[in-house]
N, C-alpha and C. Protein backbone atom coordinates (compact mmCIF):
# COMPACT_ATOMS: atom_id res chain seq x y z
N UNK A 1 4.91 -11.39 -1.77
CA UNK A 1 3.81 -11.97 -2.51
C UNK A 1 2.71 -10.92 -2.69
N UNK A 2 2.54 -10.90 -3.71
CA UNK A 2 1.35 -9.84 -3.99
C UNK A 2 -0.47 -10.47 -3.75
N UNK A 3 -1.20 -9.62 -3.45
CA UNK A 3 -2.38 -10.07 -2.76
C UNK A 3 -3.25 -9.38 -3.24
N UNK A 4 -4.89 -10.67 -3.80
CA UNK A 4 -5.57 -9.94 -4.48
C UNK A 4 -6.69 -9.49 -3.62
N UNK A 5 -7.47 -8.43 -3.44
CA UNK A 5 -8.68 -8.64 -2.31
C UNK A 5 -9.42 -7.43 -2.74
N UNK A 6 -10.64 -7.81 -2.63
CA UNK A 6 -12.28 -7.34 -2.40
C UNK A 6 -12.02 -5.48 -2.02
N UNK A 7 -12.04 -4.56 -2.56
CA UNK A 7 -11.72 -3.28 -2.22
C UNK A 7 -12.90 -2.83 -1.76
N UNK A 8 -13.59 -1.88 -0.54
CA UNK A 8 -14.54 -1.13 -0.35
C UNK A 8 -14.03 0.15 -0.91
N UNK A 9 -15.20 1.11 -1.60
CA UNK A 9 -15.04 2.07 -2.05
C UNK A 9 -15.44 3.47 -1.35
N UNK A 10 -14.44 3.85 -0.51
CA UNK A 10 -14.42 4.96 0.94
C UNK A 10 -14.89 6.30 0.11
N UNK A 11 -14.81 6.21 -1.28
CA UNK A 11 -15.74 7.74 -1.51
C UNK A 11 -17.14 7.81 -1.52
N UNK A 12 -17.69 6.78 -2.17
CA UNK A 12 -19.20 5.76 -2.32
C UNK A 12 -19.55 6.09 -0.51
N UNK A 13 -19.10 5.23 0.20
CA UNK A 13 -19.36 5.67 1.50
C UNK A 13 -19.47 6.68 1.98
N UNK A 14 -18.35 7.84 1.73
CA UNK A 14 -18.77 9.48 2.07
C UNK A 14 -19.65 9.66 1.59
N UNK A 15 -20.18 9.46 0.43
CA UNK A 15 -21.86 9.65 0.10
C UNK A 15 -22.75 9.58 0.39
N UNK A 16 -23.00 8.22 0.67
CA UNK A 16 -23.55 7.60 1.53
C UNK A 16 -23.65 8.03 3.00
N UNK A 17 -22.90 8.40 3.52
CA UNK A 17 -23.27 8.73 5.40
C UNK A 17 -21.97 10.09 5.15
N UNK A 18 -22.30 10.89 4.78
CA UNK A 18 -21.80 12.21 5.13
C UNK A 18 -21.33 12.38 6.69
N UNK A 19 -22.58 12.03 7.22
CA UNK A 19 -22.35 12.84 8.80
C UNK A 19 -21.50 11.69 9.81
N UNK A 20 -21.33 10.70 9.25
CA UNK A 20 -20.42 9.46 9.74
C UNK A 20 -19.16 8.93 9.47
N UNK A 21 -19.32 9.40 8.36
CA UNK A 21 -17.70 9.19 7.03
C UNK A 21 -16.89 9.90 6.56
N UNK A 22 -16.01 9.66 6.53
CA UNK A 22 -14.90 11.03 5.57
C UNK A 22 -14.20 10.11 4.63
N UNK A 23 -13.92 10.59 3.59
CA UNK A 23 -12.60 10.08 2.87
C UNK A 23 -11.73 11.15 2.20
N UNK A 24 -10.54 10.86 1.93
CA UNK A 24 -10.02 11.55 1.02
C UNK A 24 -10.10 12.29 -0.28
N UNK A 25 -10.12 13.45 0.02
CA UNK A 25 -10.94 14.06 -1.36
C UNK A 25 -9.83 13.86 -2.45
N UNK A 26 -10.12 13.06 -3.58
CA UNK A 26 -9.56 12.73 -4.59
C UNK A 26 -8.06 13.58 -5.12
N UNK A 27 -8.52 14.67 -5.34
CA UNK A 27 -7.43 15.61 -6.04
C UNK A 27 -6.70 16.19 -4.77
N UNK A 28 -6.72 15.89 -3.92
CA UNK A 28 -5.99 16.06 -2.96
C UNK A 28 -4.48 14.83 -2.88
N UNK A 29 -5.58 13.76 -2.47
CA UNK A 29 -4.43 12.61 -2.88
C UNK A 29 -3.66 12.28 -3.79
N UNK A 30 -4.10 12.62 -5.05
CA UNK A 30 -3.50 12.96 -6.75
C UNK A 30 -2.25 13.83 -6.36
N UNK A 31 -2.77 15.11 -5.60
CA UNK A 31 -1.99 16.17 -5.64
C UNK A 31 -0.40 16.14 -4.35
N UNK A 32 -0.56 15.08 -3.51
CA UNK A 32 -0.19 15.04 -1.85
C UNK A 32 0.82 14.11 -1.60
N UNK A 33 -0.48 12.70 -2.54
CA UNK A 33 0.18 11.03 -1.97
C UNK A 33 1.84 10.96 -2.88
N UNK A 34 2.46 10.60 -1.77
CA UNK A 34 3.48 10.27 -1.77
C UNK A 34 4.29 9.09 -1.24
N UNK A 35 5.56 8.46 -2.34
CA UNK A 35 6.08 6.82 -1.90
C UNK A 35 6.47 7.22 -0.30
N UNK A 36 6.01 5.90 0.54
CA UNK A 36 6.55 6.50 1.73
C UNK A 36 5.40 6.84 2.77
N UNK A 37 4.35 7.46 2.13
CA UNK A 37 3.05 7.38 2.88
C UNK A 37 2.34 5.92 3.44
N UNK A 38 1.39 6.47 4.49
CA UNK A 38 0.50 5.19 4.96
C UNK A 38 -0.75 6.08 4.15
N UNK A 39 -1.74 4.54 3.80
CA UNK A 39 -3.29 4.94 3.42
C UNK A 39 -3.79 4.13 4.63
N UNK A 40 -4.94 3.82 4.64
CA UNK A 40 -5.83 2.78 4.90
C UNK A 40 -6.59 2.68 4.06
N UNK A 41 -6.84 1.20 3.77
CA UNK A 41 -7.92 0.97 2.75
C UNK A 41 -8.74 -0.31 3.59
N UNK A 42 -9.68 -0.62 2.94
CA UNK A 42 -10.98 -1.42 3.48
C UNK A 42 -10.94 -3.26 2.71
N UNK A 43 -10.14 -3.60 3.25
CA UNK A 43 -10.12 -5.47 2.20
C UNK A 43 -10.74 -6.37 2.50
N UNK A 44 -11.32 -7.18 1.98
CA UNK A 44 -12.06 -8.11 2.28
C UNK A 44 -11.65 -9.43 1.43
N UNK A 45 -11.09 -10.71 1.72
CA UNK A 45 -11.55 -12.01 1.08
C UNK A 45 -12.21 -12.34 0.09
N UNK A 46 -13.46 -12.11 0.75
CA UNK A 46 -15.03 -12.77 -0.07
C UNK A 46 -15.26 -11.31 -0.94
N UNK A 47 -16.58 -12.00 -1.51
CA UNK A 47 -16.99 -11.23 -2.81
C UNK A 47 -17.63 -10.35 -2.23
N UNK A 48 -18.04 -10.68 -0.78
CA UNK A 48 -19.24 -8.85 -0.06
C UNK A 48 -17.84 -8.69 1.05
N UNK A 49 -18.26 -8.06 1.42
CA UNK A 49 -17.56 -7.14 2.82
C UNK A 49 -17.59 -7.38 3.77
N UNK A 50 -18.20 -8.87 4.39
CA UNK A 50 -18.96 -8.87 5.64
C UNK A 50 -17.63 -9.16 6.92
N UNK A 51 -16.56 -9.77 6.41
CA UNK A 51 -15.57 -9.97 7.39
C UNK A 51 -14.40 -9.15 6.52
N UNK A 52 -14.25 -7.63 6.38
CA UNK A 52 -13.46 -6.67 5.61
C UNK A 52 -12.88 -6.17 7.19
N UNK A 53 -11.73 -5.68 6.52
CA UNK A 53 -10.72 -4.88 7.52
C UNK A 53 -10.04 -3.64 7.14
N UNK A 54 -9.19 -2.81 8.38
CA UNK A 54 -8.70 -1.88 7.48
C UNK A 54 -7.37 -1.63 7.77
N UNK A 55 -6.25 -2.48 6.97
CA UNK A 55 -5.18 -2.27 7.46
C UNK A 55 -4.28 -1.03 6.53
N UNK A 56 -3.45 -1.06 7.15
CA UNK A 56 -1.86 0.66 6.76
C UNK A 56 -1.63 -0.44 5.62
N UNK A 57 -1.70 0.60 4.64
CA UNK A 57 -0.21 0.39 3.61
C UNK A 57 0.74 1.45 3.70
N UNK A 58 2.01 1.25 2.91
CA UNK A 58 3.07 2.05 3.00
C UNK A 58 2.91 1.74 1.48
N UNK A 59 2.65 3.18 0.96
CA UNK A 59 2.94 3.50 -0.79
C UNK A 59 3.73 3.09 -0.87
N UNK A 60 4.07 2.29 -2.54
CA UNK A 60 5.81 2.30 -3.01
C UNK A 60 5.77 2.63 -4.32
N UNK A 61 4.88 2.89 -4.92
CA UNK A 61 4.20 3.37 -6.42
C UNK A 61 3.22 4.04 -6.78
N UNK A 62 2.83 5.39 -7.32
CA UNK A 62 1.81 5.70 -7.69
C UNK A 62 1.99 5.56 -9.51
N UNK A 63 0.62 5.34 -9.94
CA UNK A 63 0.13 5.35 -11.31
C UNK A 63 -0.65 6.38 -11.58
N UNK A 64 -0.45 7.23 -12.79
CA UNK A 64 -1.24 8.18 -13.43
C UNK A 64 -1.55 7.87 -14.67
N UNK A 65 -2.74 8.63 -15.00
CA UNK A 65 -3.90 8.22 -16.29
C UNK A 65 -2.81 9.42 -17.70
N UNK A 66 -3.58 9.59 -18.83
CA UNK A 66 -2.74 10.65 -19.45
C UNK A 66 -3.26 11.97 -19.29
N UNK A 67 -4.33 11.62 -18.52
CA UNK A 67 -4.45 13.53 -17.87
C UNK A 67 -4.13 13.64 -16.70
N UNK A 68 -2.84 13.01 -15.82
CA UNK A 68 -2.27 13.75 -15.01
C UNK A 68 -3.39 13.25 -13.40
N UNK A 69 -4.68 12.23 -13.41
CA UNK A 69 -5.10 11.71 -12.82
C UNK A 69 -4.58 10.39 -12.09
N UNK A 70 -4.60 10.27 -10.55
CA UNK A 70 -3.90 9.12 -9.99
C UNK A 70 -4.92 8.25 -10.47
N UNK A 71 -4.47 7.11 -11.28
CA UNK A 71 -5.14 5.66 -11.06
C UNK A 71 -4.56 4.64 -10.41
N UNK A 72 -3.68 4.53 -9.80
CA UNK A 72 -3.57 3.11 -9.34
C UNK A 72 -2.51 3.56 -8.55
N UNK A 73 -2.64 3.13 -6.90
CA UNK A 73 -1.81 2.79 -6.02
C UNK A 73 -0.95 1.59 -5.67
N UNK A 74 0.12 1.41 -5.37
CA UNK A 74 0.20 -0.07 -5.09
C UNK A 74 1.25 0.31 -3.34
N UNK A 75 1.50 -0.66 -3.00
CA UNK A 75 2.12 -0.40 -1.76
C UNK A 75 2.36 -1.85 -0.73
N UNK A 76 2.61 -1.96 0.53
CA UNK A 76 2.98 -3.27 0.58
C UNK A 76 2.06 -3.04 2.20
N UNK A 77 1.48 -4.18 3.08
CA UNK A 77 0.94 -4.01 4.05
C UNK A 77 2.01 -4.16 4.82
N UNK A 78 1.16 -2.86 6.24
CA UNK A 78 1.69 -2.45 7.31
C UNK A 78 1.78 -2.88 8.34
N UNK A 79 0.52 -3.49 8.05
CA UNK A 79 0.33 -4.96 9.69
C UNK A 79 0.07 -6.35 8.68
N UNK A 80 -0.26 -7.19 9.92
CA UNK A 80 -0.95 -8.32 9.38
C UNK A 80 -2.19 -8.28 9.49
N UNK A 81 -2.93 -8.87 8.68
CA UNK A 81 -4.69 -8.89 8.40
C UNK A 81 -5.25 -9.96 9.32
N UNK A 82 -6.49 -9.73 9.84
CA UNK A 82 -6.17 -10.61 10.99
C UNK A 82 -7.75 -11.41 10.36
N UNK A 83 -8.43 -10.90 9.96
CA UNK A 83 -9.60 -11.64 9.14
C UNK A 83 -9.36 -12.16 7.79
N UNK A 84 -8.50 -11.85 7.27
CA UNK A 84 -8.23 -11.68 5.73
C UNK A 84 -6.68 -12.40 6.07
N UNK A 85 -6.62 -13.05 4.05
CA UNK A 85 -5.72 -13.60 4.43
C UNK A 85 -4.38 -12.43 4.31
N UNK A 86 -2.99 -13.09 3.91
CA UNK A 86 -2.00 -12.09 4.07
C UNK A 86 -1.52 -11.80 5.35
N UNK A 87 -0.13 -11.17 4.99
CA UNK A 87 0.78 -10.68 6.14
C UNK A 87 1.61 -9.33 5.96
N UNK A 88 2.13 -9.38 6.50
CA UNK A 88 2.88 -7.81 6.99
C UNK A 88 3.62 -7.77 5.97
N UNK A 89 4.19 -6.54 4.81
CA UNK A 89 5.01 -6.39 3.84
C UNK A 89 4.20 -7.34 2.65
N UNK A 90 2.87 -7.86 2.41
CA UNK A 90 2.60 -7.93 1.04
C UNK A 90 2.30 -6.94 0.32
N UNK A 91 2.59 -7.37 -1.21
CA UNK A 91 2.34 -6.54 -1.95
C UNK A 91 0.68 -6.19 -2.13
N UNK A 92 0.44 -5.18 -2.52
CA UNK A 92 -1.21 -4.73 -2.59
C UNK A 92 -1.55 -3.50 -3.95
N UNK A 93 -2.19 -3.61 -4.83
CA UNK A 93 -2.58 -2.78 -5.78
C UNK A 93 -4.21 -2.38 -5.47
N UNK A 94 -4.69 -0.88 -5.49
CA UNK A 94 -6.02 -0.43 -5.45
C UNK A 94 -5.92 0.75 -6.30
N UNK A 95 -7.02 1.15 -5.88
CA UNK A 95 -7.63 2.50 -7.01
C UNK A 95 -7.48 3.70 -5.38
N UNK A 96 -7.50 4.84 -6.00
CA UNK A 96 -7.63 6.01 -4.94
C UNK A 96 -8.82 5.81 -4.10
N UNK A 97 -9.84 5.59 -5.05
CA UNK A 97 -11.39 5.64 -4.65
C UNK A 97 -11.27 4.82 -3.58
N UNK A 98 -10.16 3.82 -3.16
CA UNK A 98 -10.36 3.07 -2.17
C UNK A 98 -9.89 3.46 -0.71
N UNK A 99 -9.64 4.99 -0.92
CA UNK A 99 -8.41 4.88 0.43
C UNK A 99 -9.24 5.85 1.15
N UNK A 100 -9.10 4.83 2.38
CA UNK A 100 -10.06 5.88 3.69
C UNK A 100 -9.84 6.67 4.50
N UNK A 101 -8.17 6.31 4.63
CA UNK A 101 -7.61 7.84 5.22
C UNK A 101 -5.86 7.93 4.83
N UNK A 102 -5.13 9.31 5.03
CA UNK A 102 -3.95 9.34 4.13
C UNK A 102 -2.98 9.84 5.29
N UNK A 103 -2.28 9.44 5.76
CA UNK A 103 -0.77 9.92 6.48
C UNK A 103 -0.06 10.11 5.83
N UNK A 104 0.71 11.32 5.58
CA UNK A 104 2.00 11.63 5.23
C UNK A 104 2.88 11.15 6.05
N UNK A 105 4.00 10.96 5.47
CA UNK A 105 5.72 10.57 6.26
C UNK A 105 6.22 11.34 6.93
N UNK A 106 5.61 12.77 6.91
CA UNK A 106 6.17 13.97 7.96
C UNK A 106 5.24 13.85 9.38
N UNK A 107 3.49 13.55 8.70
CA UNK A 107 2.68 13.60 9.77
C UNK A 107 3.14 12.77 10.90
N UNK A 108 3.24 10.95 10.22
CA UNK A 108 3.88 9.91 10.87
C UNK A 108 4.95 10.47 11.95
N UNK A 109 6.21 10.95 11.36
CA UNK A 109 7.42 11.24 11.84
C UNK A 109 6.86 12.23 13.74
N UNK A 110 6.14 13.00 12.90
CA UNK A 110 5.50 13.85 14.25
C UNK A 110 4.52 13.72 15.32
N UNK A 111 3.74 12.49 14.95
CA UNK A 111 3.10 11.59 15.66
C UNK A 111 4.46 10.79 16.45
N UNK A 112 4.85 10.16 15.83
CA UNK A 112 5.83 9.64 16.70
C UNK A 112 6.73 9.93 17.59
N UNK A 113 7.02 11.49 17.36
CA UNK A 113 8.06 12.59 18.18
C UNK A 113 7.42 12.45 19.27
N UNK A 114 6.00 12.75 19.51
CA UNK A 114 4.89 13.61 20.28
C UNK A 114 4.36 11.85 20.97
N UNK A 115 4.95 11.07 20.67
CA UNK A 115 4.45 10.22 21.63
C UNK A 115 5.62 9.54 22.55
């Protein structure tokens, strides 16, 4: 089942608090994200943020603009949302601007060796 929800925008935030925040620098992820990757992104229910979460997706699609720009991610969740509604393996569509941090499938793989 695909799931619609409230996106926080994790570059807006690096702006915002530099010395507190990081996100993914855009043309990086354009250049990197791959099916198979985890993001995290920021979802929320309601129309503000106030009970938002941040669960793993696992890419299964990227979208590009006609200049070669990522617009649209889609991917399916990694956990279950525990404020928000949804469960583990829904479907999920966002923008890049939304993703707060990026694992590769190699990084994953080596995290997991090493634990």
């Amino acid at each position: 089942m695909q799931q619609t929800y409230r996106y926080a925008d994790a570059q807006r935030m690096a702006i915002k608090h530099p010395e507190t925040f990081e996100a993914p620098d855009l043309n990086e992820l354009r250049l990197n994200l791959e099916h198979g990757d985890l993001v995290k992104v920021c979802i929320s229910d309601a129309l503000s943020l106030p009970n938002a979460e941040r669960p793993w997706v696992v890419v299964t699609e990227r979208y590009y603009d006609r200049c070669g720009n990522l617009a649209l991610i889609r991917g399916t969740l990694a956990n279950d949302p525990i404020m928000c509604s949804g469960e583990f393996g829904d479907e999920v569509e966002f923008r890049p601007e939304h993703v707060y941090c990026h694992m590769t499938e190699e990084a994953m793989a080596e995290k997991s060796a090493a634990e």
